[in-house]
C-alpha atoms as a PDB file:
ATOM      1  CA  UNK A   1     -10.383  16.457  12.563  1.00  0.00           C
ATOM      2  CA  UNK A   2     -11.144  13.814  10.416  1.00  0.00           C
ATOM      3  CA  UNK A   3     -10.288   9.342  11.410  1.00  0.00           C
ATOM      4  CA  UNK A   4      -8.366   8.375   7.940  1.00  0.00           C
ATOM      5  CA  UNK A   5      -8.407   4.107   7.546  1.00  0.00           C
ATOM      6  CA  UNK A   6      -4.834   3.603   5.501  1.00  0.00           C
ATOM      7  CA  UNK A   7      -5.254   0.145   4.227  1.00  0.00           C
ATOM      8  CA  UNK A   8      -2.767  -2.651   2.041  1.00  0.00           C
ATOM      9  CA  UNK A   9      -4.888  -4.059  -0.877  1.00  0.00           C
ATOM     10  CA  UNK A  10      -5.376  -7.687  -0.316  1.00  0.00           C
ATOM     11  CA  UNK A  11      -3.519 -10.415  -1.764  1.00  0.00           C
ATOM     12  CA  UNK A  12      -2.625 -10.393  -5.436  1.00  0.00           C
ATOM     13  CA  UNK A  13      -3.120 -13.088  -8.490  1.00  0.00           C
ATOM     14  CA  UNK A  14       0.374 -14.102  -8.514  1.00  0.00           C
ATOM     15  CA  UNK A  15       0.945 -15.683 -11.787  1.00  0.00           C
ATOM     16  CA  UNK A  16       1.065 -19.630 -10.906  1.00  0.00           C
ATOM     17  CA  UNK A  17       0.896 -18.766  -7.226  1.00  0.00           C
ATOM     18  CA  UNK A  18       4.795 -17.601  -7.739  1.00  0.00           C
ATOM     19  CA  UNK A  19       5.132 -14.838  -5.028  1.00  0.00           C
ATOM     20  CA  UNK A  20       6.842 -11.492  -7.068  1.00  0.00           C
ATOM     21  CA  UNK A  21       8.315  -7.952  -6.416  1.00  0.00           C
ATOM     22  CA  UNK A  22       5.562  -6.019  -7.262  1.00  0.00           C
ATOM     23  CA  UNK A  23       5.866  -1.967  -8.045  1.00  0.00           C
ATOM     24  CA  UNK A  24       4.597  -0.995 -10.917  1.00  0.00           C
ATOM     25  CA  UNK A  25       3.348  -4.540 -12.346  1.00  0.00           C
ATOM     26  CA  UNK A  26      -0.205  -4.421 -11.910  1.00  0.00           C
ATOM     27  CA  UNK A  27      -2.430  -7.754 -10.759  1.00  0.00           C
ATOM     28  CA  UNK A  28      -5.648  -8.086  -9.778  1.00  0.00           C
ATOM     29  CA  UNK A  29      -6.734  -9.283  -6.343  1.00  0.00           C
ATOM     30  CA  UNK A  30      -7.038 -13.239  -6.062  1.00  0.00           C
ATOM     31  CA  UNK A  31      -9.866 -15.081  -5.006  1.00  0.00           C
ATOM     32  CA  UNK A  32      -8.816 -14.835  -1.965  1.00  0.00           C
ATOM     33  CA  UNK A  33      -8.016 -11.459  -1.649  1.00  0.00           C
ATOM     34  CA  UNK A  34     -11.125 -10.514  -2.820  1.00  0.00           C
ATOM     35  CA  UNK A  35     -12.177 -12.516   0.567  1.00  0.00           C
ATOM     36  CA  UNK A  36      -9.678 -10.619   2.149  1.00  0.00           C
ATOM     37  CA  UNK A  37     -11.439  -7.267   1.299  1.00  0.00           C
ATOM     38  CA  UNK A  38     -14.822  -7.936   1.756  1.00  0.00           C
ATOM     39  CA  UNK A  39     -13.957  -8.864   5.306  1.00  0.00           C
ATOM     40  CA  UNK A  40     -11.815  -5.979   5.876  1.00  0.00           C
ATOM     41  CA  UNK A  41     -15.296  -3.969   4.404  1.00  0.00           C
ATOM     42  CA  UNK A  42     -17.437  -5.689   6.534  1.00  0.00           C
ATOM     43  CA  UNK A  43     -15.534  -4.826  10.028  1.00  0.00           C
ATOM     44  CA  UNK A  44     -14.441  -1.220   8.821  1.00  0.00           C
ATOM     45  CA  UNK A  45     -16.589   2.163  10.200  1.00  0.00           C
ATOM     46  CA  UNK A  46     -18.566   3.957   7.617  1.00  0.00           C
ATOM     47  CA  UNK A  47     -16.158   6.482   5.771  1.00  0.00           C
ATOM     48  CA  UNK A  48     -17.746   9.510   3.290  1.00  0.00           C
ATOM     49  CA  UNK A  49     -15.144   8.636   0.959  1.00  0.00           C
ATOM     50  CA  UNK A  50     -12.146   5.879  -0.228  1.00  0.00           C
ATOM     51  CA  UNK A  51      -9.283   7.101  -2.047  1.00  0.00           C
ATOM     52  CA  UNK A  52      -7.193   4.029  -4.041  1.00  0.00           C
ATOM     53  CA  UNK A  53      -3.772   3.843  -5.808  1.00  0.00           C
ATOM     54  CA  UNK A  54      -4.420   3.300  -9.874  1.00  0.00           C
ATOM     55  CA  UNK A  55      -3.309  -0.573  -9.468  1.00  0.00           C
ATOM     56  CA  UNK A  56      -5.998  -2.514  -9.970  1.00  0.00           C
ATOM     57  CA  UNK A  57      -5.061  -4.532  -6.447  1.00  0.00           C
ATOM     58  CA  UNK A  58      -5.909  -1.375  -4.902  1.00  0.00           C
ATOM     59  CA  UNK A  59      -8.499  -0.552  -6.483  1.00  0.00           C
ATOM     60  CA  UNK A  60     -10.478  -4.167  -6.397  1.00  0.00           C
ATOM     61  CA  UNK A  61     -10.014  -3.756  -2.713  1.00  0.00           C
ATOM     62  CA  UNK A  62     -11.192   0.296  -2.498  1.00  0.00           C
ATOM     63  CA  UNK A  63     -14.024  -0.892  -4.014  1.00  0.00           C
ATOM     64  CA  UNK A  64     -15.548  -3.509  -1.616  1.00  0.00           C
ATOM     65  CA  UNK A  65     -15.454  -1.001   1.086  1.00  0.00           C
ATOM     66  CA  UNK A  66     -17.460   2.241  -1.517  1.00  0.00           C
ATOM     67  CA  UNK A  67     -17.941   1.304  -5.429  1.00  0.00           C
ATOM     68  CA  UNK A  68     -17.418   4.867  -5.856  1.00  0.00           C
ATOM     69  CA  UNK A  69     -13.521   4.965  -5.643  1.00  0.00           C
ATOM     70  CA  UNK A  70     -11.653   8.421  -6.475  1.00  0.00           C
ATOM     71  CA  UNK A  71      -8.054   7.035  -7.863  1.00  0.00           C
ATOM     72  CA  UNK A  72      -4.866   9.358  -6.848  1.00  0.00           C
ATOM     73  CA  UNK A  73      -1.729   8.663  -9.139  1.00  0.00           C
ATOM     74  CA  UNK A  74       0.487   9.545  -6.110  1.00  0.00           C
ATOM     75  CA  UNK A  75      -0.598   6.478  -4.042  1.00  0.00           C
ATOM     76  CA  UNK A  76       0.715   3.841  -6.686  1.00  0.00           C
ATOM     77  CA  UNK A  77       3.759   1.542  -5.147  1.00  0.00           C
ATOM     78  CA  UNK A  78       7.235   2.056  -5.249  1.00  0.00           C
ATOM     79  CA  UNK A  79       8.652   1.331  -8.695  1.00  0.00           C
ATOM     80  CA  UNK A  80      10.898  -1.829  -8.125  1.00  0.00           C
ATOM     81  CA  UNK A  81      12.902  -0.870 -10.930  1.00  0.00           C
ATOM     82  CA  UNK A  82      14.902  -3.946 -12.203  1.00  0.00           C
ATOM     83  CA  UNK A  83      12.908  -6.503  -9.959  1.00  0.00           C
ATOM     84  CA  UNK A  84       9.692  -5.429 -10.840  1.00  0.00           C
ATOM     85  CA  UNK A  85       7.632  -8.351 -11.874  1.00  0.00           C
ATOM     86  CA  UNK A  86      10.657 -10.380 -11.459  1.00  0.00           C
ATOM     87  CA  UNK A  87       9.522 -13.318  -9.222  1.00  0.00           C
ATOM     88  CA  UNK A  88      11.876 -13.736  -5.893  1.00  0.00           C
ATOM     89  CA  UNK A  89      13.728 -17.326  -7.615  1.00  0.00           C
ATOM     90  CA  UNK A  90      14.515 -15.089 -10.761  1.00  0.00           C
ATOM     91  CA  UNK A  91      15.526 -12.273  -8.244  1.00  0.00           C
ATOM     92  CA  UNK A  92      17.909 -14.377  -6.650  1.00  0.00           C
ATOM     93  CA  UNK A  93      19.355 -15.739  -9.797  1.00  0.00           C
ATOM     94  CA  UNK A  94      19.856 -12.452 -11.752  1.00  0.00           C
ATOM     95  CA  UNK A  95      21.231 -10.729  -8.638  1.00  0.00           C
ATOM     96  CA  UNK A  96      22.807 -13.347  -6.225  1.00  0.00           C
ATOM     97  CA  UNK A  97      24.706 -10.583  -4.386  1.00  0.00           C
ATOM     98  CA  UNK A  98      21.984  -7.696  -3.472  1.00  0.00           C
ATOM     99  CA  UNK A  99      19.429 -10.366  -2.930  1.00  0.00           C
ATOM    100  CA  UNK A 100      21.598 -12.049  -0.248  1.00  0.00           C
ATOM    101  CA  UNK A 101      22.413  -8.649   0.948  1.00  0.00           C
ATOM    102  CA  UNK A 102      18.604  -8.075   1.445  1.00  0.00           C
ATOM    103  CA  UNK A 103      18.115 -10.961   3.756  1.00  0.00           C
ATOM    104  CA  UNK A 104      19.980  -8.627   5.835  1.00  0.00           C
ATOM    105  CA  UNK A 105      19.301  -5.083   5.136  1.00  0.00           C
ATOM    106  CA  UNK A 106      16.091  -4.705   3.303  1.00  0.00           C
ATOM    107  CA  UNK A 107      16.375  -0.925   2.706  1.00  0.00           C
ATOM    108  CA  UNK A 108      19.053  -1.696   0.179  1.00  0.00           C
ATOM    109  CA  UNK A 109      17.958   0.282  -3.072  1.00  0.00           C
ATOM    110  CA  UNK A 110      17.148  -2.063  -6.065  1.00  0.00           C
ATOM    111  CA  UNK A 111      18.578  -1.492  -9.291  1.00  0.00           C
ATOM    112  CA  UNK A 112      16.339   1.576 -11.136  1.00  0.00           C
ATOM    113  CA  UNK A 113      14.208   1.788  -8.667  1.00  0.00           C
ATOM    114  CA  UNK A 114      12.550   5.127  -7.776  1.00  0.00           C
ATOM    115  CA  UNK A 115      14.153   6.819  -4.955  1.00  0.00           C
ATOM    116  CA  UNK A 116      12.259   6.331  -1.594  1.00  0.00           C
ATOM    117  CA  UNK A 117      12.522   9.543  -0.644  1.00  0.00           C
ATOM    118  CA  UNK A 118      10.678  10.828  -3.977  1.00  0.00           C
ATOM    119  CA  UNK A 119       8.368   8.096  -3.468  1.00  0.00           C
ATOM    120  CA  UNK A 120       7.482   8.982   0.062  1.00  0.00           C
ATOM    121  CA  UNK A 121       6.630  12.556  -0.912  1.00  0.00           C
ATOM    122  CA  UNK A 122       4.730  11.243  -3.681  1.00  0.00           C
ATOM    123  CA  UNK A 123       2.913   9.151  -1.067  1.00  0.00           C
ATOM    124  CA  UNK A 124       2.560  11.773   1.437  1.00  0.00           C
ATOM    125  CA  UNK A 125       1.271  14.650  -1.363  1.00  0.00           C
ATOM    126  CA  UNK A 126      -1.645  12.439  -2.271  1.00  0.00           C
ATOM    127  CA  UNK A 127      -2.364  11.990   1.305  1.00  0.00           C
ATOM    128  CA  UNK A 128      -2.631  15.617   1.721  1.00  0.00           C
ATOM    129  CA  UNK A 129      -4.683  15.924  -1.210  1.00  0.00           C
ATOM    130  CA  UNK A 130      -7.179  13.193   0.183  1.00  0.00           C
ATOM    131  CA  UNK A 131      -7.191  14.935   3.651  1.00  0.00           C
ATOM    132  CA  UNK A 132      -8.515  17.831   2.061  1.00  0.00           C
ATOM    133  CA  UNK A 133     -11.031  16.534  -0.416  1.00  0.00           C
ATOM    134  CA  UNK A 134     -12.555  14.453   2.066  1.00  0.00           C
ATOM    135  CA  UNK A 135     -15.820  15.528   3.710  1.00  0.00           C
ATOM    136  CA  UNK A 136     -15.420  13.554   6.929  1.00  0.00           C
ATOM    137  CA  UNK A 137     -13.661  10.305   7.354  1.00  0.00           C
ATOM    138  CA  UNK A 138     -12.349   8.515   4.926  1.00  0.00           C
ATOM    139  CA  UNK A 139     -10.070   5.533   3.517  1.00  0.00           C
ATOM    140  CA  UNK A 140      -6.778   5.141   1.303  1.00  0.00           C
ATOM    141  CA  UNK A 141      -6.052   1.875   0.117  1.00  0.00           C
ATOM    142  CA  UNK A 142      -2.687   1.419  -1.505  1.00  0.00           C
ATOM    143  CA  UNK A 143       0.694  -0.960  -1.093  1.00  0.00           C
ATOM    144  CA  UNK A 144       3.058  -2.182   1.708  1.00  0.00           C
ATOM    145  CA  UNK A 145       5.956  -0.469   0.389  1.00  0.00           C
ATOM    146  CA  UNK A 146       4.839   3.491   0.270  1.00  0.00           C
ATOM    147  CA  UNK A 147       2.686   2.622   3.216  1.00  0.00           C
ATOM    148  CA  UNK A 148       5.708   1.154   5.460  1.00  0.00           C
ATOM    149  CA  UNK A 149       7.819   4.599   4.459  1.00  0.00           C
ATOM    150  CA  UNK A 150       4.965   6.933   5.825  1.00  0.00           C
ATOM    151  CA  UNK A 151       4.459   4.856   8.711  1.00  0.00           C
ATOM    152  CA  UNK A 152       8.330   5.121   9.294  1.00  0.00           C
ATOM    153  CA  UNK A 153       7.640   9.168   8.922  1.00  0.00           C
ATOM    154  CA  UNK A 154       4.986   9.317  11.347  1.00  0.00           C
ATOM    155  CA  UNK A 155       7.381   7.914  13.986  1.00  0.00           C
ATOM    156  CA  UNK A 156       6.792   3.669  14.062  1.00  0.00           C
ATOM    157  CA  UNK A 157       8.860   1.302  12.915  1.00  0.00           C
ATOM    158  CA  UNK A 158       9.483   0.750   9.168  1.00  0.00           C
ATOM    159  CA  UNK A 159       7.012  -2.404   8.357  1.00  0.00           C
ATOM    160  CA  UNK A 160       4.800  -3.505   5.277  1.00  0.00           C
ATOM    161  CA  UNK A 161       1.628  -4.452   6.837  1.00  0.00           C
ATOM    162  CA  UNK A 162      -0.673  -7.659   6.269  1.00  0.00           C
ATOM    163  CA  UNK A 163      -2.582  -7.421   3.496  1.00  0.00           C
ATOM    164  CA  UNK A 164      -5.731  -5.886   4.036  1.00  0.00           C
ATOM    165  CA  UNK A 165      -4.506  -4.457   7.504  1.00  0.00           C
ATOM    166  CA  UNK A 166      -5.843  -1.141   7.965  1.00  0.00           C
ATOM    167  CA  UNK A 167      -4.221   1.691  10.096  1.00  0.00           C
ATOM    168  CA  UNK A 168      -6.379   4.135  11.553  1.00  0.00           C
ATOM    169  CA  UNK A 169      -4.891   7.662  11.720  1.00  0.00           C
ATOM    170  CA  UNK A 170      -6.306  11.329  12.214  1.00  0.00           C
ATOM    171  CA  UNK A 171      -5.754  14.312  10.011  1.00  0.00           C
ATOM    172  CA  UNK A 172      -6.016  16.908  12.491  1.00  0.00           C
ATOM    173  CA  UNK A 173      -4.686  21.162  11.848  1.00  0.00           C
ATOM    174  CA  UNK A 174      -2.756  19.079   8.617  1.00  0.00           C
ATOM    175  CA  UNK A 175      -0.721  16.476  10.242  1.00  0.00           C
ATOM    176  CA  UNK A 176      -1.386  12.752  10.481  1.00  0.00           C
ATOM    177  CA  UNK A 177      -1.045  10.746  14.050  1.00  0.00           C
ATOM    178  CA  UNK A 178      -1.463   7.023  14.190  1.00  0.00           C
ATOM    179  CA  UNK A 179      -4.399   5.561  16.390  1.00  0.00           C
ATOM    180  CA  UNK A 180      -4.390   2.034  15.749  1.00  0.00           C
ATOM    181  CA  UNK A 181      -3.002  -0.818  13.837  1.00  0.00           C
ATOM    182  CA  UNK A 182      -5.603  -3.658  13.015  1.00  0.00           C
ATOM    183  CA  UNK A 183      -5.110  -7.048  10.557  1.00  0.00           C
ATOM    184  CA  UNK A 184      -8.188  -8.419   8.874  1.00  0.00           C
ATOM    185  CA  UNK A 185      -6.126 -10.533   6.654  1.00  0.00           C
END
């Protein structure tokens, strides 16, 4: 049995503070998310080993908690297709309709975007894969999107969490169960 800390990176660099639909687009952490994940570091139990999507908001945030940060493909975001990168003012202009439509229903598929069901067992591979590398417990930072999908499998409601919110889990006999939900941001 091992406790596994699934944590949101922290808050991006949004280009001139613009808030964006982020998938694939990668940004650094911003000042303060950087503040976001050293205090998220600071408050978290000691873990043998942290486990980060390739985006580097992940991975700025893996880091503060270990420098020593093994990177897993599978745990990238959702890619927004279409939207990606887009900021929420162009969304709306470009696609009036779907974005109004969202207000409402927020599981509405974007335009090109990667299935959710691929990208859940995308999510849910590399989770496996970290379960088993993992010498004891350990941490997986990575996005609100993928994250709110597994949560939804493991039985809560469908959610992005806070940024730098961590959810503590344990892998026991090859199945996750959630423990706890806790914000640092």
């Amino acid at each position: 049995m091992k406790r596994v800390y699934l944590i949101r990176h922290g808050l991006p660099d949004f280009p001139e503070g613009k808030r964006m639909c982020l998938g694939r687009t990668d940004l650094p952490l911003s000042l303060e998310g950087r503040g976001q994940a050293e205090q998220m570091a600071a408050g978290l139990p000691p873990v043998t080993a942290v486990f980060s999507s390739p985006l580097s908001r992940a991975v700025q945030t893996a880091q503060a908690i270990l420098p020593d940060v093994t990177v897993l493909e599978g745990l990238r975001e959702l890619d927004a297709g279409d939207w990606d990168g887009l900021t929420f003012e162009q969304i709306s202009a470009r696609y009036p309709e779907l974005f109004a439509a969202r207000a409402n229903n927020p599981c509405l598929p974007l335009p090109n975007a990667e299935d959710e069901a691929a990208g859940l067992a995308r999510f849910t591979a590399a989770m496996n894969a970290a379960a088993e590398k993992a010498a004891g417990d350990f941490a997986v930072v990575a996005h609100g999107g993928v994250i709110g999908l597994f949560l939804q499998k493991l039985g809560l409601p469908r959610r992005k969490p806070a940024y730098t919110e961590v959810i503590s889990l344990i892998w026991d006999n090859g199945k996750f169960h959630v423990l706890e939900e806790k914000s640092y941001a």
